[in-house]
Protein backbone atom coordinates (compact mmCIF):
# COMPACT_ATOMS: atom_id res chain seq x y z
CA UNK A 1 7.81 -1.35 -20.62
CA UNK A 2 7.26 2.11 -22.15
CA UNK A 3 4.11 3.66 -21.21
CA UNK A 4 2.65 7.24 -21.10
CA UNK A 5 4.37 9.68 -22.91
CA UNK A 6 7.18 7.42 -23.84
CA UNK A 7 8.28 7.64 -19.94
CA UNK A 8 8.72 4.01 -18.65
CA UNK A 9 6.61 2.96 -15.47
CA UNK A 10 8.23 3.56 -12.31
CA UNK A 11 7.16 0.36 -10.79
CA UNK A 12 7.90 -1.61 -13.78
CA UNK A 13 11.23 0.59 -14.11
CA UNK A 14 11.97 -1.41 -10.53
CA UNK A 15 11.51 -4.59 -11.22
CA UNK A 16 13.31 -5.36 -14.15
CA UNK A 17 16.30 -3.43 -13.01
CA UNK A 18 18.98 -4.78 -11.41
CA UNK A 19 19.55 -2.50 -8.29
CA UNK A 20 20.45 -5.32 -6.24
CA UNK A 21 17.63 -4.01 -3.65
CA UNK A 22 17.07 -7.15 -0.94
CA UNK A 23 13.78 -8.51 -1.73
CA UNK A 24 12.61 -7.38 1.90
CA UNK A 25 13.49 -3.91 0.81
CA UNK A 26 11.03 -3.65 -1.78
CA UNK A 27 8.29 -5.82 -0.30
CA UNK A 28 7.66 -3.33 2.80
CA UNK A 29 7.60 -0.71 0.30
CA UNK A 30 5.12 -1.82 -1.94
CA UNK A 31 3.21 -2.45 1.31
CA UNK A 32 3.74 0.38 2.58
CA UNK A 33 1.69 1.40 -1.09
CA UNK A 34 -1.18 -0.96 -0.17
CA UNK A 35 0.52 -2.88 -3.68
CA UNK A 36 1.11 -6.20 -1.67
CA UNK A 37 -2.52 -8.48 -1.61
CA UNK A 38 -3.95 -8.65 1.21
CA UNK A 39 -7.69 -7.69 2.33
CA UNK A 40 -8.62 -3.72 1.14
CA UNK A 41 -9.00 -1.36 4.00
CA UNK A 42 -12.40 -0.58 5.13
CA UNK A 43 -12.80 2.79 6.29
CA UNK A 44 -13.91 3.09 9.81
CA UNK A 45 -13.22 -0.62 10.96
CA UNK A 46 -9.78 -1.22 10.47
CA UNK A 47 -6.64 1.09 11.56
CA UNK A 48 -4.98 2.35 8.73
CA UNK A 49 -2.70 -0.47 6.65
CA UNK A 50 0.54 0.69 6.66
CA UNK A 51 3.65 0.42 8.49
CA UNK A 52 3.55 4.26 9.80
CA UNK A 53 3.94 4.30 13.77
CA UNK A 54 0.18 4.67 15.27
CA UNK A 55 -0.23 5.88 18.43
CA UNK A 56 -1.46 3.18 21.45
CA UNK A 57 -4.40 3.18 23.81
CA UNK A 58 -2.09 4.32 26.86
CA UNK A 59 1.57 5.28 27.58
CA UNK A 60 3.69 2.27 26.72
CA UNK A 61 6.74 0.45 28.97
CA UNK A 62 8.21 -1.52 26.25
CA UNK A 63 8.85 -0.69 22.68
CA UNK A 64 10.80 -3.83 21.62
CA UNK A 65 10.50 -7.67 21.83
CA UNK A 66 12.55 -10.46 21.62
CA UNK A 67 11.08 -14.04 21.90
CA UNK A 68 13.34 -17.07 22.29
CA UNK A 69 10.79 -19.25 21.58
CA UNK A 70 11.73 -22.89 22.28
CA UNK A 71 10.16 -25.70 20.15
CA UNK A 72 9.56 -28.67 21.67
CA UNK A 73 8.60 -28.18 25.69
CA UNK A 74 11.27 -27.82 27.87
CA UNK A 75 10.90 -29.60 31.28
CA UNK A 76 10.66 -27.05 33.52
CA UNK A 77 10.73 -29.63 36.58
CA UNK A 78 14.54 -30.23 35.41
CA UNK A 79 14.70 -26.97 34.79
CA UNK A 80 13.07 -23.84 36.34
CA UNK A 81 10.73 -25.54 38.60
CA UNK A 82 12.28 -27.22 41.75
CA UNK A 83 10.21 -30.12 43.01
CA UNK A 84 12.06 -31.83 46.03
CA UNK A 85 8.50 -34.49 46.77
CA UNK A 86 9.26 -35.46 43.26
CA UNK A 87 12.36 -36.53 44.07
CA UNK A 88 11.84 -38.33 47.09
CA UNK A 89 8.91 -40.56 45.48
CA UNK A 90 11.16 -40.94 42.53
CA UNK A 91 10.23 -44.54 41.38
CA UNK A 92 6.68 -44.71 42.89
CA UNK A 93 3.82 -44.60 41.38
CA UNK A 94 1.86 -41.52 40.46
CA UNK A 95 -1.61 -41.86 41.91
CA UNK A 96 -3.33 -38.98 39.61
CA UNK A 97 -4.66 -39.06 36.46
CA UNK A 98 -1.78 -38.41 33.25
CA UNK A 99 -2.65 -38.01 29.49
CA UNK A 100 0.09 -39.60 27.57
CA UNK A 101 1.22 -38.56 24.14
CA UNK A 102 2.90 -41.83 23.48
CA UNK A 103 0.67 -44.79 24.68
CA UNK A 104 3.32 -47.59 24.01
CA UNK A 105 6.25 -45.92 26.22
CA UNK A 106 4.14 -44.98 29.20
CA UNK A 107 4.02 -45.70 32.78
CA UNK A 108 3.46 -43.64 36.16
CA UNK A 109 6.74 -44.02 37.45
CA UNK A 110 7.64 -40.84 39.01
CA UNK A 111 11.16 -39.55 37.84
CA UNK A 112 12.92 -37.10 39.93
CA UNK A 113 14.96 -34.89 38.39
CA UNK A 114 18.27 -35.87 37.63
CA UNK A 115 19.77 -32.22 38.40
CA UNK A 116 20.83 -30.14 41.21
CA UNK A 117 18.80 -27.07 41.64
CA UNK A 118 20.47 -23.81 43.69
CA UNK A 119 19.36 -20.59 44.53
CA UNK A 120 21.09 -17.40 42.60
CA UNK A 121 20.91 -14.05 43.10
CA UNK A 122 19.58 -11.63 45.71
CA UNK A 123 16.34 -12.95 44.78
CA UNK A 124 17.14 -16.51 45.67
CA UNK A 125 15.44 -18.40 43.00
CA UNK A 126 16.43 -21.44 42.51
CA UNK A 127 17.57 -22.56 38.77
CA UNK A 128 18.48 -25.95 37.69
CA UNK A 129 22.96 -26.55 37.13
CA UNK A 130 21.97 -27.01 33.50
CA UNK A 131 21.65 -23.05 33.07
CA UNK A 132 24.12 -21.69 35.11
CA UNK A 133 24.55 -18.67 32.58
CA UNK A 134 20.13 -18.02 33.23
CA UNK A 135 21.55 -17.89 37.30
CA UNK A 136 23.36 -15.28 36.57
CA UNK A 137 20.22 -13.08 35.71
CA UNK A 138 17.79 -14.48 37.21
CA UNK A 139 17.53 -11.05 39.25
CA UNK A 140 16.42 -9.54 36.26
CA UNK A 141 13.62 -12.46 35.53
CA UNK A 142 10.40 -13.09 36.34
CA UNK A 143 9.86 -17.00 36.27
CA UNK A 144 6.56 -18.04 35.61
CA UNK A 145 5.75 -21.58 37.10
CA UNK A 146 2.04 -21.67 36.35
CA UNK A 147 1.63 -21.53 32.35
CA UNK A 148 -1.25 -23.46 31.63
CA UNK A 149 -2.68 -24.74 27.78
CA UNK A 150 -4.38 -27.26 28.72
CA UNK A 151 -3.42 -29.05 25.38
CA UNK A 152 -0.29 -31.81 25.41
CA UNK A 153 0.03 -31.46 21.68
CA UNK A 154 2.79 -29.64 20.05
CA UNK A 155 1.05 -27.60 17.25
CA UNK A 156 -1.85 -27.41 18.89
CA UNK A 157 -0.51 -25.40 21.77
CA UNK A 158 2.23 -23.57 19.48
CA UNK A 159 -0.43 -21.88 17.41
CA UNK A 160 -2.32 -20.99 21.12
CA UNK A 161 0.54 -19.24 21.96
CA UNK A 162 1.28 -17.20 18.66
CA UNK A 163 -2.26 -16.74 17.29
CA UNK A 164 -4.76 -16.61 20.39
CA UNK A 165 -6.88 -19.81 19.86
CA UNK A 166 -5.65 -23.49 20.32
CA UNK A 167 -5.10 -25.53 17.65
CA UNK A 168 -6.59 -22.82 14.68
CA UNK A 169 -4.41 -22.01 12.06
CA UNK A 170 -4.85 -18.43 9.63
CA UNK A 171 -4.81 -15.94 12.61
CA UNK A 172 -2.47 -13.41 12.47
CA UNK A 173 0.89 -14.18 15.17
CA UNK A 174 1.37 -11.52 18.20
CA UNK A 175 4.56 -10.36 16.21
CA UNK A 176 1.36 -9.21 13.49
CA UNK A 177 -0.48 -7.92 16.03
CA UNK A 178 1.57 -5.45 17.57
CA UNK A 179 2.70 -4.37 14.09
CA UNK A 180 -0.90 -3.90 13.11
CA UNK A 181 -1.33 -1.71 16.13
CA UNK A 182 1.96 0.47 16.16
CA UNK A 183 3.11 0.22 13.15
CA UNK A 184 7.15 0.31 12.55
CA UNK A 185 9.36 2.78 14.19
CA UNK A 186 12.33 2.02 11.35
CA UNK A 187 12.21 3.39 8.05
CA UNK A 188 15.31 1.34 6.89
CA UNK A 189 13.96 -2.10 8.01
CA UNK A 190 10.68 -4.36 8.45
CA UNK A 191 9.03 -4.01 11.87
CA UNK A 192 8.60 -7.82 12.49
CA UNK A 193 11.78 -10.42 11.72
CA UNK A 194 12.53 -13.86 12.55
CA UNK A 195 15.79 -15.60 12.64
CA UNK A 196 15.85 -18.98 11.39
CA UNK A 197 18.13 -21.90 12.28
CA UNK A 198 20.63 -24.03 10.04
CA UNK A 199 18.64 -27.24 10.97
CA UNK A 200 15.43 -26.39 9.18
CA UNK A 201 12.17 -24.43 9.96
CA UNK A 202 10.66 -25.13 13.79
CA UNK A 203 7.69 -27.54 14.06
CA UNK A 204 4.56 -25.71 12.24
CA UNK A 205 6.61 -24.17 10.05
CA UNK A 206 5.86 -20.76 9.08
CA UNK A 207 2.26 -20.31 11.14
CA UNK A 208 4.88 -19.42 13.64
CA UNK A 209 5.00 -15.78 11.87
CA UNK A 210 1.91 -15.68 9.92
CA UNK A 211 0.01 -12.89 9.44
CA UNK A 212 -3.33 -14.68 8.76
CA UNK A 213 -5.90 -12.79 7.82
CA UNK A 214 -4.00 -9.94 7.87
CA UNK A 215 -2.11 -8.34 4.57
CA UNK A 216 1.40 -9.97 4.37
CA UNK A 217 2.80 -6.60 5.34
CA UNK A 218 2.44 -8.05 8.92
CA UNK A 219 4.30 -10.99 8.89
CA UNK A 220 7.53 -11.68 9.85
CA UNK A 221 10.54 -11.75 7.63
CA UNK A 222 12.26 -14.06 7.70
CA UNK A 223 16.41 -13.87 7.82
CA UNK A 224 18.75 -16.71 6.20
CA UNK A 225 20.22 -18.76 9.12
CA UNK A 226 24.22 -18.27 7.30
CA UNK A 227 25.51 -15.40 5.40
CA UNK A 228 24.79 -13.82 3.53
CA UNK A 229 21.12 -13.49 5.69
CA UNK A 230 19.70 -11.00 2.83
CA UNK A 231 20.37 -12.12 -0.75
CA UNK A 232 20.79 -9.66 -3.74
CA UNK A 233 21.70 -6.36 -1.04
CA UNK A 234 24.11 -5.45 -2.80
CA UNK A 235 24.23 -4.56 -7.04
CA UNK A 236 26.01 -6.75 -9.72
CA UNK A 237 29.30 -5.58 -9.77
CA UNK A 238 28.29 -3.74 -13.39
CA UNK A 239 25.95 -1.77 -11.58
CA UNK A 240 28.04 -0.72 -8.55
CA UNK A 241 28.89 2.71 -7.57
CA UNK A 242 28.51 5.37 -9.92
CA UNK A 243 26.35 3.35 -12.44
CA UNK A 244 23.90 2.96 -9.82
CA UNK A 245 24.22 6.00 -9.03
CA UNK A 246 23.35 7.21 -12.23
CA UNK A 247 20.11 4.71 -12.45
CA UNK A 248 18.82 5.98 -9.29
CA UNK A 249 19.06 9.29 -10.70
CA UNK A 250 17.63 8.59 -13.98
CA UNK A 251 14.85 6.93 -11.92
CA UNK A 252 14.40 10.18 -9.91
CA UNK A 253 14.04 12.58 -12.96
CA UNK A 254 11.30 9.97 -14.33
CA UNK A 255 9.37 10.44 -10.93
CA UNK A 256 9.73 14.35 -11.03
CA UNK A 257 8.91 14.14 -14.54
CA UNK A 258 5.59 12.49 -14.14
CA UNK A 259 4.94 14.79 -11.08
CA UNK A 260 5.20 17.91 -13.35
CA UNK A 261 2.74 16.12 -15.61
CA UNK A 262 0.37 14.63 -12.99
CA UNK A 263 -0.27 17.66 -10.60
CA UNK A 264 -2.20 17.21 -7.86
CA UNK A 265 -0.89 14.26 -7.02
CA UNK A 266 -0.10 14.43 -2.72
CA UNK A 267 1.03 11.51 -2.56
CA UNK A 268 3.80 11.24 -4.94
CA UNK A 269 6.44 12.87 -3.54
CA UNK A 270 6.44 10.58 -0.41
CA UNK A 271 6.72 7.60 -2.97
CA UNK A 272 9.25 9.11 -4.11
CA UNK A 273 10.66 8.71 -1.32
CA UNK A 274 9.71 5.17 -0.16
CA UNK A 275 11.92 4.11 -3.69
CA UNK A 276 14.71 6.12 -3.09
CA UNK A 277 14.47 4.52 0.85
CA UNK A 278 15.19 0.48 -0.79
CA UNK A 279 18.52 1.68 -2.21
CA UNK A 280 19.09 3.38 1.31
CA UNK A 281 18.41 0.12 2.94
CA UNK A 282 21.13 -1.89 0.90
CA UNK A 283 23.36 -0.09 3.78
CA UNK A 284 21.29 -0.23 6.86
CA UNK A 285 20.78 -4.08 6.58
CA UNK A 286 23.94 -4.70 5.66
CA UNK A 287 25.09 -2.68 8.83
CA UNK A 288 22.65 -4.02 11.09
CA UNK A 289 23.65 -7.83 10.43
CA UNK A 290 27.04 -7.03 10.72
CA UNK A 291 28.56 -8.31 14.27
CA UNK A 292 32.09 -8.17 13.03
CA UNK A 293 31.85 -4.49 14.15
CA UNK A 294 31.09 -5.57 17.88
CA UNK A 295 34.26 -5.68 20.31
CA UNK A 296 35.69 -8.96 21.06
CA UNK A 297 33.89 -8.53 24.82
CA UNK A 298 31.04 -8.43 23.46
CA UNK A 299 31.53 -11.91 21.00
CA UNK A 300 32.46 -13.48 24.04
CA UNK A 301 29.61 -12.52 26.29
CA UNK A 302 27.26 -14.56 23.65
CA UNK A 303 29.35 -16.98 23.01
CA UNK A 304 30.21 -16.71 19.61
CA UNK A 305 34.25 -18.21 20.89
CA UNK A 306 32.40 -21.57 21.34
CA UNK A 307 31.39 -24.15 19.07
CA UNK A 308 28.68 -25.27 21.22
CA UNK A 309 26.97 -21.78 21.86
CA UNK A 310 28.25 -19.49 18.61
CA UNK A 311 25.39 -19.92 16.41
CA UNK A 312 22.69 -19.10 18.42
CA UNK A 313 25.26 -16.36 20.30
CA UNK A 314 25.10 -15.10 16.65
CA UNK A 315 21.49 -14.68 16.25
CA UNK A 316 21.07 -13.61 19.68
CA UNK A 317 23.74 -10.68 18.91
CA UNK A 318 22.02 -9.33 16.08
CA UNK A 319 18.06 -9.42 18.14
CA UNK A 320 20.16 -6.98 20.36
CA UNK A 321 21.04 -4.87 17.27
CA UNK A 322 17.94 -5.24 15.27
CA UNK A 323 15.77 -3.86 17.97
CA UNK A 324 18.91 -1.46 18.89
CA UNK A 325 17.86 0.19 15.11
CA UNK A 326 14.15 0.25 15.99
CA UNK A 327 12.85 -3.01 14.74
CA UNK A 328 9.94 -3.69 16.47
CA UNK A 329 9.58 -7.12 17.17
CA UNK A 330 12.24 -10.07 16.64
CA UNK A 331 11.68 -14.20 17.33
CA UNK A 332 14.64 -16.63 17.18
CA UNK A 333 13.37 -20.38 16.38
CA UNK A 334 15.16 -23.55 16.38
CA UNK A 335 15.21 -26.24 13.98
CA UNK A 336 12.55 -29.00 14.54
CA UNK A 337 11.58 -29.20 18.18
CA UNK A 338 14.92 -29.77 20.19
CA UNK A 339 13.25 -29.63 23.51
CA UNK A 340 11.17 -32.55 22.81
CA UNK A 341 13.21 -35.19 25.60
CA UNK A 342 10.88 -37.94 24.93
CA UNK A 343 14.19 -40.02 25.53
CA UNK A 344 17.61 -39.95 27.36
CA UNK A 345 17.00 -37.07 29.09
CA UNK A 346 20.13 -37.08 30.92
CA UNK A 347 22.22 -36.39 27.89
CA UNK A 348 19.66 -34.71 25.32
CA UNK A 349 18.35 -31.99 27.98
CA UNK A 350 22.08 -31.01 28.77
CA UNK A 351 22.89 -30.69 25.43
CA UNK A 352 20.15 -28.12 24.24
CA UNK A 353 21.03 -26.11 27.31
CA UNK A 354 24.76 -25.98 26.49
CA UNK A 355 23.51 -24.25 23.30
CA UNK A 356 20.82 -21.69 24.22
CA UNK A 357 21.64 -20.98 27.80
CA UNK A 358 24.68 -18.45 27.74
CA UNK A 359 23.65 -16.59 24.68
CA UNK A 360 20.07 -16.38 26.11
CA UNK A 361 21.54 -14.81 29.29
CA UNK A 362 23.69 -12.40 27.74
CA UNK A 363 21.32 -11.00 25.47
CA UNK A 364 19.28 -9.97 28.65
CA UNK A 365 22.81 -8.48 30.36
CA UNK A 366 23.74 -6.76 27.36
CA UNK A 367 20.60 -5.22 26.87
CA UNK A 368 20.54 -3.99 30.55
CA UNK A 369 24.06 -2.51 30.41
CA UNK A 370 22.98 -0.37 27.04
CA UNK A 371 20.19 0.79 28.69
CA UNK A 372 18.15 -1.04 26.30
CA UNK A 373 16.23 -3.66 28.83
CA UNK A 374 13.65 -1.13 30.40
CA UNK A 375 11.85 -0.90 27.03
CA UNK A 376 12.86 -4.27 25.32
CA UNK A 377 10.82 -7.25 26.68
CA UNK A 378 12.93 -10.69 26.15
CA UNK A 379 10.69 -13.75 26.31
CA UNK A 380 12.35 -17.21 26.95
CA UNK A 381 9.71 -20.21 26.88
CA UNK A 382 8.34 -23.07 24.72
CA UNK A 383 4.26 -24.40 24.12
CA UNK A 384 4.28 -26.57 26.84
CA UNK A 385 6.44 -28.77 29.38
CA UNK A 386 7.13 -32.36 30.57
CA UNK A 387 5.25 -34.42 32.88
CA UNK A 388 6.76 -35.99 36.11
CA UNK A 389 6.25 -38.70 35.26
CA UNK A 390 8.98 -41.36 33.06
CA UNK A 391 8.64 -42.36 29.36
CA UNK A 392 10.22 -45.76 29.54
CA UNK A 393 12.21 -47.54 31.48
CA UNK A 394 13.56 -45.16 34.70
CA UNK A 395 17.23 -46.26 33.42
CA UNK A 396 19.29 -44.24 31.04
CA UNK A 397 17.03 -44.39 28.25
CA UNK A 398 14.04 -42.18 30.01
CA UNK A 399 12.04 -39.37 28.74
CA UNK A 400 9.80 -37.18 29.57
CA UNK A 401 6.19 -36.85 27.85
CA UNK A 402 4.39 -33.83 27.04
CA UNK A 403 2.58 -31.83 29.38
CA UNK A 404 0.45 -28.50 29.05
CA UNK A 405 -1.23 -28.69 32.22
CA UNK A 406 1.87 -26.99 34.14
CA UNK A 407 5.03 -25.99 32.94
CA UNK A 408 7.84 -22.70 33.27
CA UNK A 409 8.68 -19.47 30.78
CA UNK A 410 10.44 -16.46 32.08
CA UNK A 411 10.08 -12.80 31.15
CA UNK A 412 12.46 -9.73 31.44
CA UNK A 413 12.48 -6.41 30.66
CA UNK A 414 10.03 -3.79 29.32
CA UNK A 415 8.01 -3.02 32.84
CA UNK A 416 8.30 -6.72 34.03
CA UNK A 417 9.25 -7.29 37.78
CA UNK A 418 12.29 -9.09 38.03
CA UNK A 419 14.04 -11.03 40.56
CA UNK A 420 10.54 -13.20 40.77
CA UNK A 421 8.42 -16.03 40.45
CA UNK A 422 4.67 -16.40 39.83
CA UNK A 423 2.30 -18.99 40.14
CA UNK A 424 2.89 -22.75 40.92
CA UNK A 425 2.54 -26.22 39.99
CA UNK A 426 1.63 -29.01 42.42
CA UNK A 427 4.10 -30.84 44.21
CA UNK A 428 5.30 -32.94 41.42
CA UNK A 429 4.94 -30.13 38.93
CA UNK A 430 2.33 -31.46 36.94
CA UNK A 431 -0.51 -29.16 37.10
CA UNK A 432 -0.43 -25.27 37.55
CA UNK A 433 -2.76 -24.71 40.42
CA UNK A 434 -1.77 -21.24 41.94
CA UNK A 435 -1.77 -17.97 39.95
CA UNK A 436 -2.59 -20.27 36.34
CA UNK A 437 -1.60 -17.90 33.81
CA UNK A 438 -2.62 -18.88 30.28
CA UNK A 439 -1.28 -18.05 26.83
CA UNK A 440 -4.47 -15.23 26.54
CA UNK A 441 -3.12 -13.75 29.73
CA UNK A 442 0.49 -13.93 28.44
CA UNK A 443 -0.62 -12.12 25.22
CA UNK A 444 -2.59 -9.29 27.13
CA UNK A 445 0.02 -8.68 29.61
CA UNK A 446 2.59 -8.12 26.17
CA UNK A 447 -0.09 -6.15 24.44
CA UNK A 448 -0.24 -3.92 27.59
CA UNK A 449 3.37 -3.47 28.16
CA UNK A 450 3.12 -1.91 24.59
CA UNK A 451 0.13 0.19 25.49
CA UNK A 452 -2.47 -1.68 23.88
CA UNK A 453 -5.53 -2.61 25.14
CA UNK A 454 -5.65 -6.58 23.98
CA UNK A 455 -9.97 -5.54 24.00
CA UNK A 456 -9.85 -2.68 22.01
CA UNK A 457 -7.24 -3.84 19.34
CA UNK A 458 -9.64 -4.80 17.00
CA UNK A 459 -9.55 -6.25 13.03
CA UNK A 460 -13.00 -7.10 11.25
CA UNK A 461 -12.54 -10.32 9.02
CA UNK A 462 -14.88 -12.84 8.25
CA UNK A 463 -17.50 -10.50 9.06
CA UNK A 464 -17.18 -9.94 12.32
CA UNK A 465 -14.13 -8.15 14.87
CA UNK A 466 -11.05 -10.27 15.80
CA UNK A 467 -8.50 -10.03 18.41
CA UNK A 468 -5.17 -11.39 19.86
CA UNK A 469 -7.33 -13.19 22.46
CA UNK A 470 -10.37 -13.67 20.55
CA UNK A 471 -13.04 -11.95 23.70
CA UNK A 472 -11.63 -15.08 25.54
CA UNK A 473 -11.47 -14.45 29.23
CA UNK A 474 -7.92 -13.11 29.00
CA UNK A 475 -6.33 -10.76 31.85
CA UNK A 476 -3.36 -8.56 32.48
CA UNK A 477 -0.94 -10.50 34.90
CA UNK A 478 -0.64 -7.34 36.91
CA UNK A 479 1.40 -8.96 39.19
CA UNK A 480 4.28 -9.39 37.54
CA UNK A 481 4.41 -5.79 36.11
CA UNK A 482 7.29 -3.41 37.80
């Protein structure tokens, strides 16, 4: 451990001592050092790799983003997309042509849906009864009816939606992206985090928040679903208070030491710094996680005095104050793929609605009444939808397929138009065919909310540029912009 002039290594100093600095702590710092592997910068092709803001292309309208990304495809004709014909040829055939996931429980019986849709709000858009809390905002929404992958798979359309090309794994997510091309505005925590769920990783794992071919430094961190979400934050109780105190300390007159000795040396005193910044960060995480500290209003707004809605109220709480403290860029995932009604749809659909619909809605009300909304961008949507058709039996028992020809997301915030829809499917909502907005448009129109040009955000590996959208033909949805 002891090196020149019988002065320990700072570095090594760090990482056999016991601060009790959260591993997330130290691993932006080191890439904030360029210490973390990754590919080596080459000058004039890459932006610089670090986590220090950069400035965008244009003048941004969002500066935050929340994405309640929901595994599995929820139906959006039982859901977000109203489709009366479907209902009134419920049980006839369906004379066009269906690609079927699961061969040996198909048919082309239509099903109607099941549930009562209503217009809400001065808007009038009509929302399904199993999201009554989503009514309640829907003037602040923009519901898109005309996603389109093209792709019934679940991966296959997942990894279109977070990395730019269908079905390709080792790209770098949009959560990577935008950190690549702003950089973080928080010096006390990472720029990109995920919040996982109690029931296990989503479907595909962690390609959800890769960073590809990107240094790690880009991809998302990932929180513990239960407490405590950080491990080691705080210091053995040995080396608590004044003893750490005292360490720190010792560590700073080791850096000054070897800056007396090493002169010349610019950029030492901001590492300096970036180490004394991890024991600084024991407190903002800490503080930032903590939604004991919000008023009981609040806790009930998202939920959190429900079984049904209180873990996900939870997560959705602490999005809000993540991206409150400048973090950049936060996705909530559920376990699995709960959205996946392949069966009983009557009971299974309901159920994953109870649990994601009210804290989903508040999070966009609370945001609005902080002021926050206008620059945060909340994203509620999964990789695909249903089709109209039944999976089994039209009983108790049905399902709904996959489907990535048509299906429903909604936006809010950050320069999006609310109080709208856009785009359409046909009349039994299996196609889009009006307004077809793709996951490279979806991407784009993000990436331009932010001020970044999805063209001109640019990063050369395996010898040649790559984007978000890959030079696919990709456009701004202009028309949903405020």
């Amino acid at each position: 451990m002891w090196t020149e002039n019988g002065f320990p290594s700072r570095r090594r100093f760090l990482a056999s001592s016991a601060f009790g600095v959260g591993g997330i702590a130290l691993a932006q710092l080191l890439a904030e050092e360029g210490l973390l592997a990754g590919e080596p910068k080459k000058p004039g092709e890459n932006l610089a790799l670090d986590l220090k803001p950069k400035s965008p292309h244009f003048a941004p309208r969002a500066r935050a983003m929340i994405s309640l990304f929901m595994h599995g495809g929820p139906s959006h004709v039982d859901l977000l997309d109203p489709k009366p014909e479907l209902w009134k040829r419920h049980g006839s055939e369906y004379s066009g042509d269906v690609v079927y996931s699961f061969v040996n429980r198909a048919n082309k019986k239509l099903l109607g849906s099941p549930f009562k849709f209503k217009k809400h709000g001065a808007c009038g858009t009509e929302v399904s009864e199993l999201l009554p809390a989503t009514a309640g905002v829907v003037d602040d929404l923009c519901v898109i009816r005309s996603m389109h992958t093209g792709h019934n798979g679940h991966e296959v359309s997942i990894r279109y939606f977070h990395g730019g090309i269908a079905g390709v794994t080792g790209r770098p997510t949009m959560g990577s992206w935008l950190v690549y091309g702003l950089g973080s505005e928080s010096r006390e925590l990472p720029a990109y985090m995920v919040l996982s769920d109690p029931d296990g990783p989503p479907v595909d794992s962690t390609i959800n928040w890769s960073s590809g071919f990107m240094p790690p430094l880009y991809q998302g961190t990932v929180l513990r679903p239960k407490e405590p979400r950080i491990l080691n934050l705080d210091p053995p109780p040995g080396l608590q208070g004044k003893t750490q105190e005292r360490n720190l300390a010792f560590l700073d007159r080791l850096n000054r030491r070897y800056q007396t000795l090493h002169p010349g040396e610019a950029d030492l005193e901001t590492r300096i710094q970036s180490y004394e910044l991890a024991a600084a960060m024991q407190t903002a995480a800490k503080e930032a996680l903590d939604i004991s500290t919000e008023p009981a209003s609040i806790r009930r707004l998202y939920g959190l005095d429900d079984d049904a809605t209180r873990e996900y109220g939870a997560r959705c709480l602490i999005a809000r104050r993540l991206v409150e403290r400048g973090v950049r860029f936060v996705q909530l995932f559920l376990g699995g793929q709960p959205w996946d009604n392949h069966s009983a749809i009557r009971s299974s659909l309901p159920a994953i609605c109870r649990r994601t619909d009210r804290p989903a809605a508040a999070l966009v009300a609370d945001l609005k009444q902080r002021g926050l909304l206008d620059t945060t961008i909340v994203h509620w949507g999964g990789e695909i939808g249903r089709l109209p058709v039944s999976e089994g039996n039209l009983d108790a028992s049905a399902g709904r397929d996959h489907n990535g020809q048509g299906f429903s997301i909604w936006l809010a915030g950050g320069g999006i138009k609310g109080g709208m829809t856009f785009g359409a499917t046909d009349e039994v909502g299996h196609r889009a065919v009006e307004n077809v907005v793709t996951p490279n448009d979806f991407q784009a129109t993000i990436l331009n909310l932010f001020g970044l040009d999805h063209t001109r955000l640019v990063y050369h590996a395996s010898g040649r540029e790559q984007r978000l959208t890959d030079g696919r033909a990709a456009r701004v949805v202009k028309e949903i912009l405020a």
